[in-house]
Every structure is written in C-alpha cells, then in structure tokens.
N, C-alpha and C. Protein backbone atom coordinates (compact mmCIF):
# COMPACT_ATOMS: atom_id res chain seq x y z
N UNK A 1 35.75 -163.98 -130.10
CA UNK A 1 36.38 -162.95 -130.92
C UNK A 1 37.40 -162.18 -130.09
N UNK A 2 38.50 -161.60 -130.30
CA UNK A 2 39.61 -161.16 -130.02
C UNK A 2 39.79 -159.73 -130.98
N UNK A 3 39.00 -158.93 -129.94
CA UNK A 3 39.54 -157.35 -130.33
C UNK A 3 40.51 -157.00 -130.77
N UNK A 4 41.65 -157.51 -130.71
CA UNK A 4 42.88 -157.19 -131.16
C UNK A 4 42.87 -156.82 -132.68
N UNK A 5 42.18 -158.56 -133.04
CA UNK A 5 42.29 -158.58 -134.46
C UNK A 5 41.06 -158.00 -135.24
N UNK A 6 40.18 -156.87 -134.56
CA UNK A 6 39.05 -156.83 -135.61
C UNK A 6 39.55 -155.39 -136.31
N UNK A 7 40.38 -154.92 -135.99
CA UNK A 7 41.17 -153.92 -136.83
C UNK A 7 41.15 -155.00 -138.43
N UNK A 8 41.84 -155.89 -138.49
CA UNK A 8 41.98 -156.44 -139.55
C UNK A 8 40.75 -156.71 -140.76
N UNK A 9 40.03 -156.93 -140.13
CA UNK A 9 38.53 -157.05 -140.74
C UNK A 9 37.93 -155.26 -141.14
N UNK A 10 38.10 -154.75 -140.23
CA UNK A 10 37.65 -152.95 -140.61
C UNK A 10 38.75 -152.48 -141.92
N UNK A 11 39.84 -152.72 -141.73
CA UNK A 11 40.62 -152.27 -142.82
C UNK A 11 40.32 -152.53 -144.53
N UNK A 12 39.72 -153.89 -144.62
CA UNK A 12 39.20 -154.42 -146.20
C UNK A 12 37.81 -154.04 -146.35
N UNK A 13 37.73 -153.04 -147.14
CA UNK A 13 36.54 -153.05 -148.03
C UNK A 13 35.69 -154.44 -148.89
N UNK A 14 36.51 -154.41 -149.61
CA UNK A 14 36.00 -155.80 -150.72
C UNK A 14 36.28 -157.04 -150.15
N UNK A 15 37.07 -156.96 -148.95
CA UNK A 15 36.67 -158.84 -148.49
C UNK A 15 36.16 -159.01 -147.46
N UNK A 16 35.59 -157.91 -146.74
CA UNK A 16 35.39 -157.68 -145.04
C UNK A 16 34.51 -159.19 -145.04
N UNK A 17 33.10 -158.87 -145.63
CA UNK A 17 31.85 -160.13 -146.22
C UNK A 17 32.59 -161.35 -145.56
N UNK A 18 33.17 -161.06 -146.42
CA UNK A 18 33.96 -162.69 -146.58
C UNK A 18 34.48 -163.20 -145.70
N UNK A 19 35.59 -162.50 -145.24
CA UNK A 19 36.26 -162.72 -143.87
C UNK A 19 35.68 -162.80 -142.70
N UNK A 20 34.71 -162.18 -142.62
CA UNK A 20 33.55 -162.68 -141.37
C UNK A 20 32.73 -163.98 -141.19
N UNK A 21 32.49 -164.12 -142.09
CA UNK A 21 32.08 -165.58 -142.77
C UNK A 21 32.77 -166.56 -142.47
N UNK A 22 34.33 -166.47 -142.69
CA UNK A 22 35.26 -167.07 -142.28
C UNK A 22 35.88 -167.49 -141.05
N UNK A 23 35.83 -165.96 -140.70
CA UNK A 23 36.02 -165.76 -139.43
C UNK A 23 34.87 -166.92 -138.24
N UNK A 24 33.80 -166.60 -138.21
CA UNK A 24 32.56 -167.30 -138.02
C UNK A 24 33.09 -168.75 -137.61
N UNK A 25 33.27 -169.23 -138.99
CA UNK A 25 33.72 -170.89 -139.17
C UNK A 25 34.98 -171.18 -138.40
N UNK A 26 35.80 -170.17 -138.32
CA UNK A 26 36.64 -170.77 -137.17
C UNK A 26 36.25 -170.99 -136.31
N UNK A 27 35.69 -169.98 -135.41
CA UNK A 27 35.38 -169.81 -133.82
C UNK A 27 34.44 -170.69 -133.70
N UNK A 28 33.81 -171.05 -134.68
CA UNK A 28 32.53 -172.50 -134.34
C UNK A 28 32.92 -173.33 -134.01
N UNK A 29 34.35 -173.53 -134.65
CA UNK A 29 34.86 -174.80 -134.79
C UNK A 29 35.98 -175.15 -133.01
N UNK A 30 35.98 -174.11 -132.68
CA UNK A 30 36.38 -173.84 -131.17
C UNK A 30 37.86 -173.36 -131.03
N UNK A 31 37.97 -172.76 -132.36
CA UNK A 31 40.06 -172.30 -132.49
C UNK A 31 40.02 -170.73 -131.70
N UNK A 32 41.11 -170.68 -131.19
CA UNK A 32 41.20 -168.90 -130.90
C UNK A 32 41.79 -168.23 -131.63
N UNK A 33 41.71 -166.93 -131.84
CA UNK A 33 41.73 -166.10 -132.16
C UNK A 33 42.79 -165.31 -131.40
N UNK A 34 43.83 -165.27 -132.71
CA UNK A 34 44.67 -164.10 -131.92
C UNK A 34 45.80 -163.70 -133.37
N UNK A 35 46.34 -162.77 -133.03
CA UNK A 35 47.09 -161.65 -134.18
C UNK A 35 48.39 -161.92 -134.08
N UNK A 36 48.77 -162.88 -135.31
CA UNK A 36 50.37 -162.73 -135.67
C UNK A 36 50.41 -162.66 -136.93
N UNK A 37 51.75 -162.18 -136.88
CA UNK A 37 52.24 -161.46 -138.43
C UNK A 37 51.04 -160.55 -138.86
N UNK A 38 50.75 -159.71 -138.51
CA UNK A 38 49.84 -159.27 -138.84
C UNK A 38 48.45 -159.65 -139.18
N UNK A 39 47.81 -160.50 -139.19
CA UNK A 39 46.91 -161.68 -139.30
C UNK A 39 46.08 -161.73 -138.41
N UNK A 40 44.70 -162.34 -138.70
CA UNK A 40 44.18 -163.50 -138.10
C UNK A 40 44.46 -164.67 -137.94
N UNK A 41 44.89 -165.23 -136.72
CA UNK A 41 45.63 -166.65 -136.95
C UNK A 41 44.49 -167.35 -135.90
N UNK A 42 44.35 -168.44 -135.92
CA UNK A 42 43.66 -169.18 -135.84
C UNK A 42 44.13 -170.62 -134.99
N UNK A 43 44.24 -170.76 -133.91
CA UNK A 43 45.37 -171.89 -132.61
C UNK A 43 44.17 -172.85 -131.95
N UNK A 44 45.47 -174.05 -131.79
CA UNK A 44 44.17 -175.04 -131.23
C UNK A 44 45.45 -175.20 -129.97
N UNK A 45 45.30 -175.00 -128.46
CA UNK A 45 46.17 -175.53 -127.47
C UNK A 45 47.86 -174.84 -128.27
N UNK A 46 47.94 -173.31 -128.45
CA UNK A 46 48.79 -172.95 -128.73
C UNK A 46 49.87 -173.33 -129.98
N UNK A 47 48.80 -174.21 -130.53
CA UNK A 47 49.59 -174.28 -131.98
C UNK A 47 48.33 -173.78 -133.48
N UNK A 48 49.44 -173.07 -133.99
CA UNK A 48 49.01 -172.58 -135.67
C UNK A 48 48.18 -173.37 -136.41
N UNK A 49 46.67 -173.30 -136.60
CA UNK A 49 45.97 -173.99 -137.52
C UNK A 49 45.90 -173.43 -138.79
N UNK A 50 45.06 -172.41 -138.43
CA UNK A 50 45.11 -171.54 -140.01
C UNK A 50 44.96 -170.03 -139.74
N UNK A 51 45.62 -169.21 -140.87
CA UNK A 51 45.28 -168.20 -140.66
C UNK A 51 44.69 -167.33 -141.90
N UNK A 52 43.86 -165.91 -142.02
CA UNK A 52 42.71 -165.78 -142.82
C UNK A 52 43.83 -164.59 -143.21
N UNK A 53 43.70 -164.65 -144.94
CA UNK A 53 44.15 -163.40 -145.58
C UNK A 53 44.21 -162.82 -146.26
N UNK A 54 44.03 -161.93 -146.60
CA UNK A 54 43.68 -161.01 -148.39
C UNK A 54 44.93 -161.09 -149.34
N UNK A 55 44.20 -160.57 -150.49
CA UNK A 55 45.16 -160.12 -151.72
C UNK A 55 44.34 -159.74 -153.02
N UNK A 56 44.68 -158.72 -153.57
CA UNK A 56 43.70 -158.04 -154.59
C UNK A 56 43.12 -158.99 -155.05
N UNK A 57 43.45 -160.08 -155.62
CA UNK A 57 42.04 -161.06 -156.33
C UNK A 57 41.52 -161.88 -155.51
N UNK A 58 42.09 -162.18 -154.29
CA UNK A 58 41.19 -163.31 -153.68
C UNK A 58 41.49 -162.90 -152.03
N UNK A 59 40.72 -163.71 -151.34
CA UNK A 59 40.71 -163.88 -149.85
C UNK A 59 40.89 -165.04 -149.28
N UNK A 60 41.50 -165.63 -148.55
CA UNK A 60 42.33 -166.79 -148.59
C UNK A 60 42.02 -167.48 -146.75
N UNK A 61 41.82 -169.16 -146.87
CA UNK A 61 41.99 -169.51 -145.61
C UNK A 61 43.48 -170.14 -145.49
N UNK A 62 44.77 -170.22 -144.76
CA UNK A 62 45.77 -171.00 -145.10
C UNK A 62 45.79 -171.50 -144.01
N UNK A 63 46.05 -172.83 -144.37
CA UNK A 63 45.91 -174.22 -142.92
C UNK A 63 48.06 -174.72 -142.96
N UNK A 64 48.29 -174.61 -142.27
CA UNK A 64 49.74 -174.52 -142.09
C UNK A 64 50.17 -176.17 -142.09
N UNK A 65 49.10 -176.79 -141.98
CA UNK A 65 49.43 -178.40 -142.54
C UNK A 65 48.79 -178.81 -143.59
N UNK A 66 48.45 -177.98 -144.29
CA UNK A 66 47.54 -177.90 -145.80
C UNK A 66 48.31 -179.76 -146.42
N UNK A 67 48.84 -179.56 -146.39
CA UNK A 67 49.43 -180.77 -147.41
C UNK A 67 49.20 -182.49 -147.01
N UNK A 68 48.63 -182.33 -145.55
CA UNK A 68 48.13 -183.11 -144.93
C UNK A 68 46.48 -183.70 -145.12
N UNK A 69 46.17 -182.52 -145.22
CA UNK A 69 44.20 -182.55 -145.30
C UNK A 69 44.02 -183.63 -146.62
N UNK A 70 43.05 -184.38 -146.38
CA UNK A 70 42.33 -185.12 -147.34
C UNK A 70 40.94 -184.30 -147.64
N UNK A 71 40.14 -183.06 -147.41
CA UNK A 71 38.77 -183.15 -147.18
C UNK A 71 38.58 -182.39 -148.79
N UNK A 72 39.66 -181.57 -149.32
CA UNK A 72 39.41 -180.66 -150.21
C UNK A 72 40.45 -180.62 -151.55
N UNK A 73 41.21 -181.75 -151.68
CA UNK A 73 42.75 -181.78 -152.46
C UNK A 73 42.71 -181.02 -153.55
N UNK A 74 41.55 -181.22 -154.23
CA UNK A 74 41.36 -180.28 -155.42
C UNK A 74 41.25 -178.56 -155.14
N UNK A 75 40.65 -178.05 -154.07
CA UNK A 75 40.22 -177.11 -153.69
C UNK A 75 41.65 -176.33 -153.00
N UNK A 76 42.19 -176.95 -152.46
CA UNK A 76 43.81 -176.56 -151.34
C UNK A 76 44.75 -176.11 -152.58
N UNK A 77 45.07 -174.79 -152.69
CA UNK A 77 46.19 -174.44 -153.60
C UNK A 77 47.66 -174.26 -152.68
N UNK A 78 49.02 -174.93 -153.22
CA UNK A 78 50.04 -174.49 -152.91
C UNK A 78 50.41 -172.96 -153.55
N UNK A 79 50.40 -172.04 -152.61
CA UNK A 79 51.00 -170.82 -153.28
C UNK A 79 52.02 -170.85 -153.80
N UNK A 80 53.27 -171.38 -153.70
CA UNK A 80 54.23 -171.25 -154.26
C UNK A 80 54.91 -172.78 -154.75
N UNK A 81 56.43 -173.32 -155.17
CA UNK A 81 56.79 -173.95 -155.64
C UNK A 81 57.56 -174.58 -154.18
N UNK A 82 57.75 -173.31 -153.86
CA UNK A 82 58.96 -173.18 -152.44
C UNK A 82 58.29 -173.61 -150.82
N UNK A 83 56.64 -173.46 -151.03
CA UNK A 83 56.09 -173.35 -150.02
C UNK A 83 55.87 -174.93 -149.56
N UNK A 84 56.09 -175.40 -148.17
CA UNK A 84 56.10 -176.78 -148.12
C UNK A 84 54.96 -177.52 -147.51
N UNK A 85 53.89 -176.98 -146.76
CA UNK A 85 53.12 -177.92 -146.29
C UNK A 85 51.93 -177.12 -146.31
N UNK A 86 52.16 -175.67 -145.80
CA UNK A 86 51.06 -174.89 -146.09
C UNK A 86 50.07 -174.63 -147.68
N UNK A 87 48.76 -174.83 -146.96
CA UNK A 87 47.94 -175.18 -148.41
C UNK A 87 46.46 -173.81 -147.96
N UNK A 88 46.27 -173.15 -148.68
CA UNK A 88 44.98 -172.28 -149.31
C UNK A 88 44.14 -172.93 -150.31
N UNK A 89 42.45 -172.23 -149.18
CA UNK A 89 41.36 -172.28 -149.99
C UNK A 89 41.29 -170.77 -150.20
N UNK A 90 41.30 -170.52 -151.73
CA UNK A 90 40.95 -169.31 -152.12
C UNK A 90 39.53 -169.36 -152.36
N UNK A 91 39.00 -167.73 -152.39
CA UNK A 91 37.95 -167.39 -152.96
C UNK A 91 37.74 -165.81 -153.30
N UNK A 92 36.76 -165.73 -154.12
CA UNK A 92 36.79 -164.66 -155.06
C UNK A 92 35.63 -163.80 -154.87
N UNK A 93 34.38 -164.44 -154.37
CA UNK A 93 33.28 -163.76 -153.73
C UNK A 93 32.84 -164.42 -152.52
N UNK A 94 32.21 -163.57 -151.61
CA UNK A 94 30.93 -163.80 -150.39
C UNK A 94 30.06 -165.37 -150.64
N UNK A 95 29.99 -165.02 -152.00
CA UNK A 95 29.03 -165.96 -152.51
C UNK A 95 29.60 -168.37 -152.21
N UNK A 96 30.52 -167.57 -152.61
CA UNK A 96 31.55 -168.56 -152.93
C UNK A 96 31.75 -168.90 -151.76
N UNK A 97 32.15 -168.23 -150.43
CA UNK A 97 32.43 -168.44 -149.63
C UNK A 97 31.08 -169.64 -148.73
N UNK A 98 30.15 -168.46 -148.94
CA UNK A 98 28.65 -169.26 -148.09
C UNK A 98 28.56 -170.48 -148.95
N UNK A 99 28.94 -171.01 -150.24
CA UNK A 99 28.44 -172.46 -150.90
C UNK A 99 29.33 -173.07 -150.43
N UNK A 100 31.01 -172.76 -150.25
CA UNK A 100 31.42 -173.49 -149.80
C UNK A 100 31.74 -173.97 -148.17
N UNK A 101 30.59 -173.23 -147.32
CA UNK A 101 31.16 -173.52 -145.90
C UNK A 101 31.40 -174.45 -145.75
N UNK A 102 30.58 -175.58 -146.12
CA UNK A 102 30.93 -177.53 -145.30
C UNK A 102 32.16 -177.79 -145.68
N UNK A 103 32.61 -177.23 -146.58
CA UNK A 103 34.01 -178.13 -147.10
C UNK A 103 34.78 -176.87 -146.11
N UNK A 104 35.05 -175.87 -145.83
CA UNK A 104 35.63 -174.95 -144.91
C UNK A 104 35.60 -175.95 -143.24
N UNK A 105 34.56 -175.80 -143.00
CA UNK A 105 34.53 -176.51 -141.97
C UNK A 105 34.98 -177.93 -141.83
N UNK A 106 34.92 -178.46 -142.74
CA UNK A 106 35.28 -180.15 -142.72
C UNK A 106 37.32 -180.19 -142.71
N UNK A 107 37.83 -178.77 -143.47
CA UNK A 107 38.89 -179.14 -143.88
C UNK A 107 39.42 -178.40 -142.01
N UNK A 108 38.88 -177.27 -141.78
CA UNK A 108 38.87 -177.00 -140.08
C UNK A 108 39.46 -177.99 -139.28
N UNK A 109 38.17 -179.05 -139.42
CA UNK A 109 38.08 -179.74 -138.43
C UNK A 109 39.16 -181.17 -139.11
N UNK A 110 39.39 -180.95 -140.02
CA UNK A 110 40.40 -182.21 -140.08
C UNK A 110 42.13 -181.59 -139.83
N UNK A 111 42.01 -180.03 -140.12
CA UNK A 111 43.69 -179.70 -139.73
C UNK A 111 43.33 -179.76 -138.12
N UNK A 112 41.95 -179.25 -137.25
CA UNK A 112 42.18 -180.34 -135.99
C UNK A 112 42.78 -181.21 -135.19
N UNK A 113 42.55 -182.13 -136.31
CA UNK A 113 42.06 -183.86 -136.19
C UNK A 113 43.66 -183.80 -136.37
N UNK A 114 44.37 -183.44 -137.49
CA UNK A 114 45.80 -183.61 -137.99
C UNK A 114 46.48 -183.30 -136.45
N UNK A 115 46.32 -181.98 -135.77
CA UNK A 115 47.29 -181.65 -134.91
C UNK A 115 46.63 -182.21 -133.33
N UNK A 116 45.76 -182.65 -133.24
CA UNK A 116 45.97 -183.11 -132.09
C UNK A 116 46.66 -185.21 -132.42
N UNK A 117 46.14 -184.93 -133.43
CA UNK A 117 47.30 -186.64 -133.36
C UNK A 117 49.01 -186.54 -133.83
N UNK A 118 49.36 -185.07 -133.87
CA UNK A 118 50.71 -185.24 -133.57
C UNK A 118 51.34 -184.86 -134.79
N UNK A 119 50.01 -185.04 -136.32
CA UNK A 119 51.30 -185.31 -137.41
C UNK A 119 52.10 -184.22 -137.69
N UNK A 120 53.23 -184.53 -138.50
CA UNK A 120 54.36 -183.79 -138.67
C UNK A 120 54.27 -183.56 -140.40
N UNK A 121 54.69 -182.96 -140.70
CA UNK A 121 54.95 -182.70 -142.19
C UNK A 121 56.42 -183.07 -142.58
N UNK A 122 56.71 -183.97 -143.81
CA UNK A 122 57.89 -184.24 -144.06
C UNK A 122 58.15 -184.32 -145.35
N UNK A 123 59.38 -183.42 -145.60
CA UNK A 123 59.51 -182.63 -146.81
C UNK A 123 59.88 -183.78 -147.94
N UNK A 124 59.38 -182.99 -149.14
CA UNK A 124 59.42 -184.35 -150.36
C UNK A 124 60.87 -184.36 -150.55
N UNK A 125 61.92 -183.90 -150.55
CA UNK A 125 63.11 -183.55 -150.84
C UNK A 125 63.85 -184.68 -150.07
N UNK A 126 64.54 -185.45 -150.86
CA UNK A 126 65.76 -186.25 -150.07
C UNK A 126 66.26 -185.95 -149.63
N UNK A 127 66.62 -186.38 -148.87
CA UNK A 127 67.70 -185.96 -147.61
C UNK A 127 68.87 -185.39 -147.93
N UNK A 128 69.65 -186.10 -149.36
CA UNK A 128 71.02 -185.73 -150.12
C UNK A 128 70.77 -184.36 -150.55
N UNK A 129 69.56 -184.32 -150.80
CA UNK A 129 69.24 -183.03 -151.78
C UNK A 129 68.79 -181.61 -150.91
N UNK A 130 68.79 -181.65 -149.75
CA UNK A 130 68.18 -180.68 -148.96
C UNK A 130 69.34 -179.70 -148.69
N UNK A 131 69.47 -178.67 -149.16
CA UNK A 131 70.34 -177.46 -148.55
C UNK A 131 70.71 -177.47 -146.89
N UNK A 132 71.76 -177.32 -147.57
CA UNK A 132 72.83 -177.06 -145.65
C UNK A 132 73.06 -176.41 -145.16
N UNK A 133 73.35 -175.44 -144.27
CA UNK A 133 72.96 -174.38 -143.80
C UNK A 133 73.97 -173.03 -144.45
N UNK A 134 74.82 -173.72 -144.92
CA UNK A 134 75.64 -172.35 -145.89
C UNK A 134 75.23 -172.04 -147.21
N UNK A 135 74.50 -173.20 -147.32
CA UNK A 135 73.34 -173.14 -148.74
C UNK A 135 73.85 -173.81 -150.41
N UNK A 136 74.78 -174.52 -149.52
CA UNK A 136 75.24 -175.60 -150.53
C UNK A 136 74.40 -177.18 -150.69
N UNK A 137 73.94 -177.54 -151.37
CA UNK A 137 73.47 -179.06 -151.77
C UNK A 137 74.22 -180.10 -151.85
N UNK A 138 75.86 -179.37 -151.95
CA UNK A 138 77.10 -180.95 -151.93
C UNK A 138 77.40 -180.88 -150.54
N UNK A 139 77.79 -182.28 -150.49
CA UNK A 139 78.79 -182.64 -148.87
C UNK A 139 80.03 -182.52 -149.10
N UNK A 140 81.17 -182.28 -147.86
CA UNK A 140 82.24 -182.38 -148.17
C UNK A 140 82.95 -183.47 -148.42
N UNK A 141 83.68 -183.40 -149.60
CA UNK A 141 84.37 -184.60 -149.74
C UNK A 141 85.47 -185.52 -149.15
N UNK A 142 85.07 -187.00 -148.71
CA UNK A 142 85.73 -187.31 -147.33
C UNK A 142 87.59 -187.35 -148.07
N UNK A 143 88.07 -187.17 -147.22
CA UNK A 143 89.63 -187.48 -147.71
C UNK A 143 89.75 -189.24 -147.97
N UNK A 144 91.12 -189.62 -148.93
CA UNK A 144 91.04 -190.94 -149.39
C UNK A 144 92.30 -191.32 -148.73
C-alpha cells in the first residue's frame, strides 16, 4: 500500500467498502500502487494496468488495455464511443464486488499476461479515416 494514495479511499463515503476490496485484489495480484491523475493507478514494471475510480452510481476498475482481455467481455464496459482500448468493470455495491472477485482477479491477471507479452492496441479506424493532426480526415490533393 502506498500512503500517498489512501487519501483517495478516506475521501468516499459510499464506495470506500468497495474500493478496498479492490484495492486488496490488486496488490495480491503483485501491481504497485501509486497516484496519477488523481487516482489509484495500478503498474506492473512501470507501465499502466488499471486504475480504481468513482462516480455517483458506480465504482469502477479501468484496465487501460480493456479491449484486449478475453476473461470478462460481457462484464468490460467501453465508457465512451471515443474511448479506444480502455475497458471498465463497474459496480454498484460491496456486495457485487465480493461475488465478483475471481473474475476481478482473472481479468488482473490477464491485463498482466497482455503487458508483459508486449501487446499493443490497434485502433479499429482505417488508416484513410484517422484524423491528422490539424484535424482534417482528407489528404491533400496530389497535383496532376
């Protein structure tokens, strides 16, 4: 555990439960513990596994190669439309949390498994179709 971040855990009333719980299942799993973006983030050999986080209806694990994991597909929500690889297990009670530890831990240990063999995430978007850095989608048109 990493003092830094237990401010984060004292601050929530209604998910503290939970997040300890959570918390727990990381450090079992042998990740460290340390505070970015404000967060609990969660590193295996200095890279981002997952990190633990609130929001009025739920309390959230997010695995930053979410889109990779096989252990939970149904269970892994994309938050957004925009969001590309990162995937959340939400939950709503304590309760929820303790039935679901094995699948917590299994999906742990497979974003693991994902980053020590290297993989990369690669965006569904064609290549033609990917924004350019001025934020146009066309190329310039070659002269004839």
């Amino acid at each position: 555990m990493n003092p830094k971040v237990d401010f984060y855990f004292l601050k929530t009333q209604q998910w503290r439960e939970a997040l300890e719980h959570l918390r727990a299942l990381a450090l079992e799993c042998g990740l460290t513990e340390v505070l970015k973006w404000g967060v609990p983030c969660y590193t295996y050999n200095g890279r981002n596994i997952l990190l633990l986080h609130v929001f009025k209806e739920y309390c959230a694990v997010l695995f930053f190669k979410g889109a990779l994991l096989r252990s939970a597909p149904d269970l892994l929500v994309q938050q957004t439309a925009n969001t590309q690889a990162a995937r959340q297990l939400r939950f709503t009670t304590v309760g929820e949390v303790v039935a679901r530890k094995a699948v917590v831990k299994a999906c742990i240990r497979e974003a693991l498994e994902v980053e020590q063999k290297g993989c990369k995430w690669c965006s569904r978007r064609p290549k033609h179709l990917r924004r350019r850095r001025n934020g146009s989608t066309s190329w310039p048109k070659l002269p004839r």
